[in-house]
C-alpha atoms as a PDB file:
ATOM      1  CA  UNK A   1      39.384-174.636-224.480  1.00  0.00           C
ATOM      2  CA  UNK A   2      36.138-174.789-225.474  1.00  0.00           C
ATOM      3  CA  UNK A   3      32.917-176.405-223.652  1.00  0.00           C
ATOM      4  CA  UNK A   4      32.172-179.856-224.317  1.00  0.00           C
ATOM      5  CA  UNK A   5      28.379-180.078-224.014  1.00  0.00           C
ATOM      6  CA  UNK A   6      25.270-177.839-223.675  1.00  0.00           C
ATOM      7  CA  UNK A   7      22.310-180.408-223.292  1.00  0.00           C
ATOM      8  CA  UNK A   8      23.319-183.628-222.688  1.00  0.00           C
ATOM      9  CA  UNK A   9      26.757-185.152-221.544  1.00  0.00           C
ATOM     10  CA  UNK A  10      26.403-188.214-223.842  1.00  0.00           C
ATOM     11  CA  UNK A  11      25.739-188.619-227.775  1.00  0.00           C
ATOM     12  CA  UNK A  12      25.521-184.428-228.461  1.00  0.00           C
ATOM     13  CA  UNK A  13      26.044-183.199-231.965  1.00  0.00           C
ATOM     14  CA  UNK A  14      27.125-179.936-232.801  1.00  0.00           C
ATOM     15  CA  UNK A  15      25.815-178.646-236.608  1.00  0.00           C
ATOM     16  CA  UNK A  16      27.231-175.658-238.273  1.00  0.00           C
ATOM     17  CA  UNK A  17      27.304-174.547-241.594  1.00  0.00           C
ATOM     18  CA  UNK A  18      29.620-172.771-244.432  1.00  0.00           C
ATOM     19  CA  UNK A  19      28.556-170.196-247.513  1.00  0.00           C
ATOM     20  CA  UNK A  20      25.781-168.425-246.656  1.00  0.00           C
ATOM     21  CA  UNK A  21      26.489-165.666-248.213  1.00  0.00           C
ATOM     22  CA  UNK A  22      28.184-166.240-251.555  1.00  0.00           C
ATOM     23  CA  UNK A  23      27.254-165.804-255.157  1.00  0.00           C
ATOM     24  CA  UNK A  24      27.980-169.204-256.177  1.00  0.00           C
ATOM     25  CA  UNK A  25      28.926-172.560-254.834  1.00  0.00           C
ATOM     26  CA  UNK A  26      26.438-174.519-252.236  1.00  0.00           C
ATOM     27  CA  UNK A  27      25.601-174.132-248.291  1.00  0.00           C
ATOM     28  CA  UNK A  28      27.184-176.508-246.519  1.00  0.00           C
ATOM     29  CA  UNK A  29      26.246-177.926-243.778  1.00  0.00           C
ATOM     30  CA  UNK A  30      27.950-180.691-240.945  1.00  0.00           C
ATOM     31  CA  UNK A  31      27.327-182.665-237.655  1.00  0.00           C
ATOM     32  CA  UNK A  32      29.700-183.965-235.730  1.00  0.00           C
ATOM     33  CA  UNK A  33      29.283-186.080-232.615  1.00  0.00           C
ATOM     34  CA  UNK A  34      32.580-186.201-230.314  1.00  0.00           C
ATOM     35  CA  UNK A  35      33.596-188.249-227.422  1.00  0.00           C
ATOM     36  CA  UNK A  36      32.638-186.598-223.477  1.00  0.00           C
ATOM     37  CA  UNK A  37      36.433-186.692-223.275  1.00  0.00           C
ATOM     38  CA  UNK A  38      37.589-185.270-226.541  1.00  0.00           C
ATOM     39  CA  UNK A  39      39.541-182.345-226.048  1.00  0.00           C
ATOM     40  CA  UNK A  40      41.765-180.084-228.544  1.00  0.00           C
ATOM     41  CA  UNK A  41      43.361-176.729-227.544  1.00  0.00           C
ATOM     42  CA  UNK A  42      43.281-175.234-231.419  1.00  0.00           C
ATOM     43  CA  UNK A  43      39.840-176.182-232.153  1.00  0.00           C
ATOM     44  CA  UNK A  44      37.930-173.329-232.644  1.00  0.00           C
ATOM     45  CA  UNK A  45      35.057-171.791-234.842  1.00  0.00           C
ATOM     46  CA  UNK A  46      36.697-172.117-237.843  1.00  0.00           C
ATOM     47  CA  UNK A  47      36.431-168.128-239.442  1.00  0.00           C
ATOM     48  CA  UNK A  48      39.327-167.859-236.341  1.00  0.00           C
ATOM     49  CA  UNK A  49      40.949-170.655-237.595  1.00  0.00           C
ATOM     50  CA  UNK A  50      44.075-170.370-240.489  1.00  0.00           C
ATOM     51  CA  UNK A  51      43.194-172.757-243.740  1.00  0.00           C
ATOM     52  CA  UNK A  52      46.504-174.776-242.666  1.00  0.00           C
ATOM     53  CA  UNK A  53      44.984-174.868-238.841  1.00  0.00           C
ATOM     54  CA  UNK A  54      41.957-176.350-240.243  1.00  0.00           C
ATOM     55  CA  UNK A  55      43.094-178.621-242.955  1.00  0.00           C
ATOM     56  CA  UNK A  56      44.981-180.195-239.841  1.00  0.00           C
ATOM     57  CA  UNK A  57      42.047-180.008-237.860  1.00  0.00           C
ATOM     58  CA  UNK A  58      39.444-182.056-240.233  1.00  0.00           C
ATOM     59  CA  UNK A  59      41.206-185.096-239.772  1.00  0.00           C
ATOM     60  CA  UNK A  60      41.893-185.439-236.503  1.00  0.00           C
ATOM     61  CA  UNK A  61      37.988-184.764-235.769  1.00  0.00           C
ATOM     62  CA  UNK A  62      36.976-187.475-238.614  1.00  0.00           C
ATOM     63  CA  UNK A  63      39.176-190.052-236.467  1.00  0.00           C
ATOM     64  CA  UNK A  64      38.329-188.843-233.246  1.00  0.00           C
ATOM     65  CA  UNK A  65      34.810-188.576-233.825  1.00  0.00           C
ATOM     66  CA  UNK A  66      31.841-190.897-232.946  1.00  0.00           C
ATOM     67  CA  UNK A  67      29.990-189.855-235.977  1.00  0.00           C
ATOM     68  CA  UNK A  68      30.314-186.771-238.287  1.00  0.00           C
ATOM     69  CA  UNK A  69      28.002-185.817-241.374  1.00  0.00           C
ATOM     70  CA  UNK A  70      28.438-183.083-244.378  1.00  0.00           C
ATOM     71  CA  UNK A  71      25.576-182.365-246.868  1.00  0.00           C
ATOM     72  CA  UNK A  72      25.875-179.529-249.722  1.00  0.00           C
ATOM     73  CA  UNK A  73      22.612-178.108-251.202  1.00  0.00           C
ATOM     74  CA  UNK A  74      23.066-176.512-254.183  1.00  0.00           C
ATOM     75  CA  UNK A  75      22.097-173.521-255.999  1.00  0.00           C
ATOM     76  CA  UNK A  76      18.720-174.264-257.719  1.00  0.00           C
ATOM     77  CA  UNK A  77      18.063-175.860-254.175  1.00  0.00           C
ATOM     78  CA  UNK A  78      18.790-172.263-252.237  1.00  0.00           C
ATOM     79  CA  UNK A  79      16.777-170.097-254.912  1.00  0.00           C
ATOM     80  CA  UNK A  80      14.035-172.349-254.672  1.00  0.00           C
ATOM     81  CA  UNK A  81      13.572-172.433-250.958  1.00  0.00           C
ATOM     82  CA  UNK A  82      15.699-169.311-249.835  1.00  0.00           C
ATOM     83  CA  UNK A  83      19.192-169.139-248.229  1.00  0.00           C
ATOM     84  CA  UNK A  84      17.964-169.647-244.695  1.00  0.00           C
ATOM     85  CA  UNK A  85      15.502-172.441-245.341  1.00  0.00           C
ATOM     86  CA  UNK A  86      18.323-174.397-247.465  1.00  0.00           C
ATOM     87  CA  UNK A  87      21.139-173.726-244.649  1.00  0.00           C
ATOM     88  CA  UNK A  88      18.437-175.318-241.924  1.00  0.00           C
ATOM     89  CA  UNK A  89      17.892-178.372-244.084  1.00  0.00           C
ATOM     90  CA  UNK A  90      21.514-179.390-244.935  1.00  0.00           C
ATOM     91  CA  UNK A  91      21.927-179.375-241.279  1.00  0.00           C
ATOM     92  CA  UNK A  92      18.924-181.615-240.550  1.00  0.00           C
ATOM     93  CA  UNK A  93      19.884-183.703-243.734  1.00  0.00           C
ATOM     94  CA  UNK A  94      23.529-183.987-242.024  1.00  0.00           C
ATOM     95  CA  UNK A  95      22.433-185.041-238.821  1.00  0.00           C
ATOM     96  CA  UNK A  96      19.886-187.521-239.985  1.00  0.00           C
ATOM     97  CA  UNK A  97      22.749-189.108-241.436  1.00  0.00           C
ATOM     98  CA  UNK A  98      24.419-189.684-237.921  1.00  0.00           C
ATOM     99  CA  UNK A  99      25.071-192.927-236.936  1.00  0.00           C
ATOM    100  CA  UNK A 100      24.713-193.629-233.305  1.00  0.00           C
ATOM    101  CA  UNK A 101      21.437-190.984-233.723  1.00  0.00           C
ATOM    102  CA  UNK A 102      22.379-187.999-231.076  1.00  0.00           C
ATOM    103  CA  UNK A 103      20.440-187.695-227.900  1.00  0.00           C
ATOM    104  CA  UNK A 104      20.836-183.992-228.501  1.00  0.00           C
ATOM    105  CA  UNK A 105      21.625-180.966-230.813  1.00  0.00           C
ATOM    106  CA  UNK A 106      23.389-177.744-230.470  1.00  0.00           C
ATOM    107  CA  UNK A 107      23.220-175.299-234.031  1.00  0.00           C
ATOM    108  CA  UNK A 108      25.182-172.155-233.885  1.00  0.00           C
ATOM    109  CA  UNK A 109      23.205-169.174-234.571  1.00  0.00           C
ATOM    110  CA  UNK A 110      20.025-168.012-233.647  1.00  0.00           C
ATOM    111  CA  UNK A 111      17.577-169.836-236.252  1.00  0.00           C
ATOM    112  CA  UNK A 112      16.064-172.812-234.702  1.00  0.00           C
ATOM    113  CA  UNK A 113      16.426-176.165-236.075  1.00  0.00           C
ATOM    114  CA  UNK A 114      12.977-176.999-235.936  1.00  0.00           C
ATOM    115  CA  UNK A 115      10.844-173.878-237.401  1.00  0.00           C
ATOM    116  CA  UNK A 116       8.030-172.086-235.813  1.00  0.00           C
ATOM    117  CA  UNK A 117       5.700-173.617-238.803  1.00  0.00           C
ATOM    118  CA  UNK A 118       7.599-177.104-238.913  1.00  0.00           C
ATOM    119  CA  UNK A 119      10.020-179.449-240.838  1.00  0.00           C
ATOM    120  CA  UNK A 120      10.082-177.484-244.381  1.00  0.00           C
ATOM    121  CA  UNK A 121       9.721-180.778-246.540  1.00  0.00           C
ATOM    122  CA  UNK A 122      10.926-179.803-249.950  1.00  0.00           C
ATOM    123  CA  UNK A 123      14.124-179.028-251.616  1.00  0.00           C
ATOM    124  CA  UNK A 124      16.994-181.364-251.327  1.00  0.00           C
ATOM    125  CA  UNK A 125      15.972-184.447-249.791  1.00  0.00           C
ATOM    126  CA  UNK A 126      12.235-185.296-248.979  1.00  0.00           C
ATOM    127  CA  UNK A 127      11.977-186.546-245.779  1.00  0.00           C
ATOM    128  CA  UNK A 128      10.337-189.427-244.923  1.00  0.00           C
ATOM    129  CA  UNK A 129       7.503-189.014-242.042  1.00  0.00           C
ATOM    130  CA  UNK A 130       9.514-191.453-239.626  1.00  0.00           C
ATOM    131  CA  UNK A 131      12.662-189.216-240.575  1.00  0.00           C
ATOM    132  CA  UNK A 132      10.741-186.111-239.957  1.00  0.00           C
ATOM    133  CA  UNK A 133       9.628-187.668-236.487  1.00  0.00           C
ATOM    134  CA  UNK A 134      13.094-188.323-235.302  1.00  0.00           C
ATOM    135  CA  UNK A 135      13.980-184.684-236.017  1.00  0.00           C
ATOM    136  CA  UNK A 136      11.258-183.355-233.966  1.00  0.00           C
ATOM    137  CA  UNK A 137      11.949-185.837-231.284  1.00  0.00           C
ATOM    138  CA  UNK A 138      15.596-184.881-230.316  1.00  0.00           C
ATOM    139  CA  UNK A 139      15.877-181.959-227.581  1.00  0.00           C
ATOM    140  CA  UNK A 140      17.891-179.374-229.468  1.00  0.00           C
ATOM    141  CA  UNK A 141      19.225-175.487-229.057  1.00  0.00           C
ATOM    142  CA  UNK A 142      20.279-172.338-231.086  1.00  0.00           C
ATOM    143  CA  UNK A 143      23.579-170.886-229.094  1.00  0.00           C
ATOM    144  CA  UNK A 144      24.312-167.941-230.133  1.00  0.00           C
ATOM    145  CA  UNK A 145      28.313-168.040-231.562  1.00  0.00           C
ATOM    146  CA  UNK A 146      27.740-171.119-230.181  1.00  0.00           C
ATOM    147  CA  UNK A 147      31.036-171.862-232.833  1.00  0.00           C
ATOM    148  CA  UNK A 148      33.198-170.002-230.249  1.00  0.00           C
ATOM    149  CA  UNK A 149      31.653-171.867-227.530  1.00  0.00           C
ATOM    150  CA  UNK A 150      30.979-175.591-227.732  1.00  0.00           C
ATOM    151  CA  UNK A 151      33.656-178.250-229.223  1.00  0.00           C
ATOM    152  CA  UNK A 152      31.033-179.826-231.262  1.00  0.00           C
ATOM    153  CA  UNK A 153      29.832-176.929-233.048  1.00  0.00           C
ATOM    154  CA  UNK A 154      33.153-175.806-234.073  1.00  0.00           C
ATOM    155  CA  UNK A 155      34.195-179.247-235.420  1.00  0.00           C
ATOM    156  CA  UNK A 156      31.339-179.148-237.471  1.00  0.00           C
ATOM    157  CA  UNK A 157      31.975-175.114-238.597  1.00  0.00           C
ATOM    158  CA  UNK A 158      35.779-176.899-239.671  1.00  0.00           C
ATOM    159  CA  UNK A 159      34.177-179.810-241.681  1.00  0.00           C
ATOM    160  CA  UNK A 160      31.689-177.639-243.341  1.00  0.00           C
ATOM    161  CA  UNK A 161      33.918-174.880-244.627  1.00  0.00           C
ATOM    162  CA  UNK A 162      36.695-177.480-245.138  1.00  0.00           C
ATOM    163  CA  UNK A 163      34.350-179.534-247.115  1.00  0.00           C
ATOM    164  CA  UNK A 164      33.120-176.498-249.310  1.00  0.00           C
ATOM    165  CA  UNK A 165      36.408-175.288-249.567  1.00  0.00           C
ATOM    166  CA  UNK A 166      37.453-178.214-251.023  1.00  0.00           C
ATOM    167  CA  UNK A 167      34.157-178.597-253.405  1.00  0.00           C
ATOM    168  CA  UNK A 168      34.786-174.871-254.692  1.00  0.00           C
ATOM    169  CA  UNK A 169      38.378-175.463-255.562  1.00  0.00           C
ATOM    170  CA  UNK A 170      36.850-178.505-258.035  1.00  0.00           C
ATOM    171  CA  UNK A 171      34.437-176.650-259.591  1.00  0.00           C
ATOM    172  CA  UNK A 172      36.975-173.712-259.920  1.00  0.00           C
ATOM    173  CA  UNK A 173      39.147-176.016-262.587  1.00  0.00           C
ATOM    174  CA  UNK A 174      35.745-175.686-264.655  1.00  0.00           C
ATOM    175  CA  UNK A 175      35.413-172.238-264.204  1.00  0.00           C
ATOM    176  CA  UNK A 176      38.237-170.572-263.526  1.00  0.00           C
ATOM    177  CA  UNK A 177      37.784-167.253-264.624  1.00  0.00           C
ATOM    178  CA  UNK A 178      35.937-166.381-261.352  1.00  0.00           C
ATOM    179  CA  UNK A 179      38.828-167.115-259.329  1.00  0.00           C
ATOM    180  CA  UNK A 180      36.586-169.424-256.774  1.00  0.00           C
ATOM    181  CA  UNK A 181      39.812-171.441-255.563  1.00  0.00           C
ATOM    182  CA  UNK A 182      40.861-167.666-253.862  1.00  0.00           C
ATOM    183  CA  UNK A 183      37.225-166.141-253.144  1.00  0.00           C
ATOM    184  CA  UNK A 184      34.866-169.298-252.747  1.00  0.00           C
ATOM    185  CA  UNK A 185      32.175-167.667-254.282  1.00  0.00           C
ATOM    186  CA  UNK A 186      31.667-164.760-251.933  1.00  0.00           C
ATOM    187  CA  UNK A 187      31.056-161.359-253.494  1.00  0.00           C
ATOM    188  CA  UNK A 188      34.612-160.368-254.175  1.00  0.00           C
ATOM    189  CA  UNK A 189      35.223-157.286-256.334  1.00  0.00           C
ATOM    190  CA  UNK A 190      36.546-159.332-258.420  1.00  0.00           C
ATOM    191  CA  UNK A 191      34.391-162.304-258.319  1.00  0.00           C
ATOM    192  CA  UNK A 192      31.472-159.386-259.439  1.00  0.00           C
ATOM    193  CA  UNK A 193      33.289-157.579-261.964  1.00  0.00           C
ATOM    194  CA  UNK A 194      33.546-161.488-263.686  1.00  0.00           C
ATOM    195  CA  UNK A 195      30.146-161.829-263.255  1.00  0.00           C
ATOM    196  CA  UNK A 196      29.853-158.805-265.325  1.00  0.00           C
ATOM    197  CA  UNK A 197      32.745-160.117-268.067  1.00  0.00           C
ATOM    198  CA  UNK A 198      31.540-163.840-268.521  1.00  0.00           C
ATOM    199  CA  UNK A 199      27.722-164.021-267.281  1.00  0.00           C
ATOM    200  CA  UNK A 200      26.585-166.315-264.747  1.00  0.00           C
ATOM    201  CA  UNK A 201      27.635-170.165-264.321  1.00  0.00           C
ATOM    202  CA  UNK A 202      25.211-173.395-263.297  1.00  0.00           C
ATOM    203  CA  UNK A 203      26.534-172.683-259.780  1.00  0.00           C
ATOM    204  CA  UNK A 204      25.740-169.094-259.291  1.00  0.00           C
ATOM    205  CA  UNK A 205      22.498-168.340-256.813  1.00  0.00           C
ATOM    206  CA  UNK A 206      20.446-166.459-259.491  1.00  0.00           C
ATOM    207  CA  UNK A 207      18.026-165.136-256.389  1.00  0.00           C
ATOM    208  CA  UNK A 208      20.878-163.489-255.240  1.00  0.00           C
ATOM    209  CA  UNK A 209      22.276-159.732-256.018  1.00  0.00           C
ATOM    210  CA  UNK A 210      25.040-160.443-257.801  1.00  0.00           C
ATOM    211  CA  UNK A 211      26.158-157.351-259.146  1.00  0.00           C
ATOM    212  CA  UNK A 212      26.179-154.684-257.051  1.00  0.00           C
ATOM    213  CA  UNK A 213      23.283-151.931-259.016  1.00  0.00           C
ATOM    214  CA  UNK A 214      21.177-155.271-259.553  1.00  0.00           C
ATOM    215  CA  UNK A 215      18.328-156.788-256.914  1.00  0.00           C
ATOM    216  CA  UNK A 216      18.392-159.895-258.937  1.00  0.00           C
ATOM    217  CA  UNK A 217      20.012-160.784-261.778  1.00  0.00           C
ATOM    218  CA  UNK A 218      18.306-160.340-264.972  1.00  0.00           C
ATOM    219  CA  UNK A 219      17.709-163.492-267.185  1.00  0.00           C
END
């Protein structure tokens, strides 16, 4: 079983997001705050987890949960600000909306949540100095496949790629020639070669390569 807590034993969020590198579709990002005592054996960071293990995970960490959060930030918000940059502010966005606020935060990776030059305040939502203040003021660490590691970082890896699962699936009924409810947006053979068919959509990442002999693509 995975560890409960890194930094603090009490009110510790995990954050964790889903899609960073697909064509289309948003980054996704959640927080989740669990109990000291919550425990699961399947939990997990959720790339290890089946889609059935993790459709039965989301709800049993929603109700077992002191407080969990899920933002998506969406294309013309990534191409603006970058892929990195928007995957660091949907999981400040999501943890801002926690309610008890945590007395600490774990993010899975190695980008920290507060950057070298500070808060980037633009794209998505503009933060608000007292909102900005709170972010800065809450002791928080990059782990490493910290997903694989610590229970509240893989709850949140399950919400967000739950959550954007779910959110590409609805947008896939729009477009459905790219096959989105199978590859999610990620760059798929297929997913490409429809790129090259039918052009791009409203929900493709134009700052993104999405054919395979382009940088960018061209419009």
């Amino acid at each position: 079983m995975l560890s409960p807590f890194f930094l603090t034993q009490n009110l510790e969020t995990g954050t964790d997001e889903a899609g960073r590198g697909c064509l289309a579709g948003p980054v996704t990002a959640a927080a989740v705050i669990l109990p000291s005592d919550f425990q699961n054996n399947t939990l997990n960071d959720s790339k290890q987890l089946s889609e059935k293990a993790r459709e039965k995970l989301r709800p049993i960490i929603e109700q077992e949960c002191i407080s969990f959060a899920v933002t998506h930030l969406e294309p013309l918000i990534i191409d603006e600000i970058n892929i990195l940059n928007a995957s660091i502010k949907a999981m400040q966005e999501s943890i801002l909306k926690l309610d008890p606020r945590p007395e600490s935060i774990i993010v899975d990776g190695n980008s920290p949540l507060i950057p070298k030059g500070g808060i980037k305040n633009r794209g998505g939502k503009i933060f608000t100095d007292a909102e900005i203040e709170i972010l800065n003021s809450i002791p928080n660490a990059s782990i490493i496949k910290g997903d694989s590691k610590y229970m509240s970082i893989a709850a949140a890896s399950v919400l967000a790629k739950t959550y954007r699962d779910e959110y590409m699936n609805r947008i896939h009924e729009e477009y459905p020639m790219y096959n989105w409810k199978q590859n999610k947006g990620y760059p798929t053979k297929e997913h490409r070669e429809a790129i090259r068919i039918y052009g791009v959509t409203k929900y493709h990442r134009m700052t993104f390569r999405l054919l395979p002999e382009q940088y960018t693509f061209d419009f």
